[in-house]
Protein backbone atom coordinates (compact mmCIF):
# COMPACT_ATOMS: atom_id res chain seq x y z
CA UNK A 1 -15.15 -89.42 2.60
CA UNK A 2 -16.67 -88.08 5.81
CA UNK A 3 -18.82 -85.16 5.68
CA UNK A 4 -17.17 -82.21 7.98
CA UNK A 5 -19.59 -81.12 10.65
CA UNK A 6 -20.03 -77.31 11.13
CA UNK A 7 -19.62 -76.13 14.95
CA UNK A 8 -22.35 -74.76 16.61
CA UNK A 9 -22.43 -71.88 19.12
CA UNK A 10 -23.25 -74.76 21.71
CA UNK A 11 -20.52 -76.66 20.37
CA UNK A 12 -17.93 -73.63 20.65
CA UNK A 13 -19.05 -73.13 24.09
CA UNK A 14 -18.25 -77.07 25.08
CA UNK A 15 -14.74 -76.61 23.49
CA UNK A 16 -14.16 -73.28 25.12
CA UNK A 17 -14.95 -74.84 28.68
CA UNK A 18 -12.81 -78.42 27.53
CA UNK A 19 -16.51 -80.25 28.20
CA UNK A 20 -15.91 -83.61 26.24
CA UNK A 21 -19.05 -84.44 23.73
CA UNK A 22 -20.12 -85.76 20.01
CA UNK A 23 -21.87 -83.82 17.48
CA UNK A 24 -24.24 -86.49 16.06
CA UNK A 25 -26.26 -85.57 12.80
CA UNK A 26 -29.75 -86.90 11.87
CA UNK A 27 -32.61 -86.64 9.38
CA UNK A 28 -34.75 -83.98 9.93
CA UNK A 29 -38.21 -84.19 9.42
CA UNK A 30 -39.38 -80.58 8.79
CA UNK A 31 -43.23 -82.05 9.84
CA UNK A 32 -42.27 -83.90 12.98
CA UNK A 33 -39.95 -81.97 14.96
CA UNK A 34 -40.44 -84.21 18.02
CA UNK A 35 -37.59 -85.47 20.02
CA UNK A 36 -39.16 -88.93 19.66
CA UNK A 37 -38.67 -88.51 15.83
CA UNK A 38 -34.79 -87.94 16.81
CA UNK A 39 -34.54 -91.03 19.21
CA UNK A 40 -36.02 -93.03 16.22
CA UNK A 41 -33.49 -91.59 13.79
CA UNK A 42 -30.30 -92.05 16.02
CA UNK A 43 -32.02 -95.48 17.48
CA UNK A 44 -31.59 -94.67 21.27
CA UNK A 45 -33.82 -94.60 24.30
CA UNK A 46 -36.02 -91.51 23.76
CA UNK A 47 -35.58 -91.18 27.49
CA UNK A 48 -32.24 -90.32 27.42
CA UNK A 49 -32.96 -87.86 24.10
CA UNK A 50 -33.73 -84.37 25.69
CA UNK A 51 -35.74 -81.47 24.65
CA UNK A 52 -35.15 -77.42 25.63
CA UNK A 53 -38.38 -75.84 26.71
CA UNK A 54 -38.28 -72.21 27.20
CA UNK A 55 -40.81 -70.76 29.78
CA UNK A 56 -41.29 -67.43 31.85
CA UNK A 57 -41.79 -67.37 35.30
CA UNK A 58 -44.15 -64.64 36.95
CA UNK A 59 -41.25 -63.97 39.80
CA UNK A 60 -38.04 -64.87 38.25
CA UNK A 61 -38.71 -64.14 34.32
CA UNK A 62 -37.59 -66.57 31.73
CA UNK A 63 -36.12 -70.19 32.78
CA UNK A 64 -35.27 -73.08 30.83
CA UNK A 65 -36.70 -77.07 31.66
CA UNK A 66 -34.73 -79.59 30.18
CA UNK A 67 -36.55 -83.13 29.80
CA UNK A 68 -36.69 -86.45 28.44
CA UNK A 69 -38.19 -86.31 24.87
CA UNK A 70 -41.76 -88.89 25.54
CA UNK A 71 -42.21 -86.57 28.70
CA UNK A 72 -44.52 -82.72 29.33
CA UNK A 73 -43.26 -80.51 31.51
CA UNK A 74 -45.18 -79.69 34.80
CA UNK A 75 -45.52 -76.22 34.75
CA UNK A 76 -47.28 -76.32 38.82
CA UNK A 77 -43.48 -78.06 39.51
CA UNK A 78 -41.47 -75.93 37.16
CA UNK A 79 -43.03 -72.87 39.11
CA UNK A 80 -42.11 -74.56 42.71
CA UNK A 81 -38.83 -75.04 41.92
CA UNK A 82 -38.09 -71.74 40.14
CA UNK A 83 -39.42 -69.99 43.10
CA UNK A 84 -41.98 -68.92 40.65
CA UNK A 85 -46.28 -68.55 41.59
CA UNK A 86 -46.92 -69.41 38.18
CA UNK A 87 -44.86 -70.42 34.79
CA UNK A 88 -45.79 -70.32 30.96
CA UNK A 89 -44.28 -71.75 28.00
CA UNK A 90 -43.24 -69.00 25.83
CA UNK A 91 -45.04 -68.28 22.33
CA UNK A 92 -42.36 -70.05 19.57
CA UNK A 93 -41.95 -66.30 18.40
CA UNK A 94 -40.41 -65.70 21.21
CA UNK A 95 -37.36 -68.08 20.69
CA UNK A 96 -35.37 -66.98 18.05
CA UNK A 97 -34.97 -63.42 19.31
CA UNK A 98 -34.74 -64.41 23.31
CA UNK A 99 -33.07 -67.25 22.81
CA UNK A 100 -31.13 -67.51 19.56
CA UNK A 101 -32.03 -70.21 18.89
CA UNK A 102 -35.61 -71.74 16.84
CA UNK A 103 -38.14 -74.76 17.69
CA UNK A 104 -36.22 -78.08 17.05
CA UNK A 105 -32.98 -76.92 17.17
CA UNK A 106 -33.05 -75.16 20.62
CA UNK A 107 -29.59 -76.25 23.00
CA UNK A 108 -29.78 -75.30 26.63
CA UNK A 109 -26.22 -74.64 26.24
CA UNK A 110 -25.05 -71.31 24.16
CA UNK A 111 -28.41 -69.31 24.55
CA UNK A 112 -27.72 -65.35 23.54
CA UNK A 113 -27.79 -64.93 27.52
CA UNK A 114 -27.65 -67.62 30.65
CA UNK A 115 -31.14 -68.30 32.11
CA UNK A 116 -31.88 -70.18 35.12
CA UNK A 117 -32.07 -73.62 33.65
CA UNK A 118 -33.45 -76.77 34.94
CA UNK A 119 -33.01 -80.46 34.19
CA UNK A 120 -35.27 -83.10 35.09
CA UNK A 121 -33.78 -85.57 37.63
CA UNK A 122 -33.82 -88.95 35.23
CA UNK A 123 -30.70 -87.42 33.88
CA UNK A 124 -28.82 -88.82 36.33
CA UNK A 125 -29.17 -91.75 36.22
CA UNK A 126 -27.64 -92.64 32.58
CA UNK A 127 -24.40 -91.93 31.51
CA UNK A 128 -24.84 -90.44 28.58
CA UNK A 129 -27.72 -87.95 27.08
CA UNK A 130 -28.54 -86.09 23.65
CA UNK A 131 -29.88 -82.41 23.66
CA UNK A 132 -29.91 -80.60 20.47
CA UNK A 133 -26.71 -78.62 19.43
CA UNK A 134 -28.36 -75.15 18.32
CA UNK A 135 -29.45 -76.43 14.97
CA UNK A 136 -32.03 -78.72 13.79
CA UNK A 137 -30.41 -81.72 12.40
CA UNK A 138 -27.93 -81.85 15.20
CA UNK A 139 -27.61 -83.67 19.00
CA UNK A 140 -24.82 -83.44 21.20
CA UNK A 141 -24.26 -86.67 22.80
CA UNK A 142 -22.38 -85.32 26.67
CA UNK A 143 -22.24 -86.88 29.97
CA UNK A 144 -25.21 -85.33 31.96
CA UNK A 145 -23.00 -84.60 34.94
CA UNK A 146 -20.65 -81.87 32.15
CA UNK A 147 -24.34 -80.47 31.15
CA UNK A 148 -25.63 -79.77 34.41
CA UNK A 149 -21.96 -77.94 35.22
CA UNK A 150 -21.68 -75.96 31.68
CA UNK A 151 -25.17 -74.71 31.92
CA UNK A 152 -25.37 -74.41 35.79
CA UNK A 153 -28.41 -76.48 36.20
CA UNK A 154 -30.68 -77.51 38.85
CA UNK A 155 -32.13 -80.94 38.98
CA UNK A 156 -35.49 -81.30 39.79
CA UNK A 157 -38.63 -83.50 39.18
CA UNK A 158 -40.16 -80.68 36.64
CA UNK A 159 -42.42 -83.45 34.62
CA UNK A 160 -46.09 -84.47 34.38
């Protein structure tokens, strides 16, 4: 018997804007937390397995980078395409109450409020992607072009 899935806030928000995607469970390893650890798990190309950085731009306030899991963002970029002088990663305290969401199970889509969000341009070239779904232990698997639309996103070389 299949084990029944629980829907996410991010997952909610897909289905309320008809965005087609796959909830796709995996092992989590409460010490490694890495998006490479989840490309190992579900056996796909780590560079199409994203991860949700939070940050907070001097001009603009917060923002949030989307990027392929092997790969750092560049803040110096991040800031120049924000329209920011300067960006910081936020401290992981920070996440749960700005974002609702908590390290390694942070989606880009279903925050408690829209920030301006950014996706590194790689996305676009495969036709598929994972990001997390809101909880650790959870990827949506969604067609980068319907995650750029749902979370309004700007593409942009944002990595080291």
């Amino acid at each position: 018997m299949k084990e029944k899935i629980s829907k996410t806030n991010a997952a909610r928000m897909l289905d309320k804007s008809k965005v087609p995607y796959k909830l796709v469970p995996y092992e989590v390893d409460e010490d490694d937390l890495s998006a490479r650890h989840v490309a190992n798990v579900l056996d796909e190309n780590i560079e199409q397995v994203f991860k949700t950085l939070v940050l907070h731009g001097d001009k603009t306030g917060h923002l949030v980078c989307v990027v392929p899991g092997d790969h750092e963002v560049d803040l110096k970029k991040v800031a120049k395409a924000s329209g920011n002088k300067k960006c910081d990663m936020i401290a992981v305290k920070e996440l749960l109450p700005l974002t609702g969401y908590i390290r390694g199970g942070c989606s880009p889509v279903g925050m408690k409020k829209h920030f301006p969000t950014f996706i590194h341009s790689t996305i676009e070239g495969f036709d598929k992607i994972w990001v997390s779904a809101g909880i650790r232990g959870l990827q949506i698997e969604i067609a980068p072009k319907d995650l750029i639309r749902e979370v309004r996103a700007s593409v942009a070389d944002i990595i080291a």
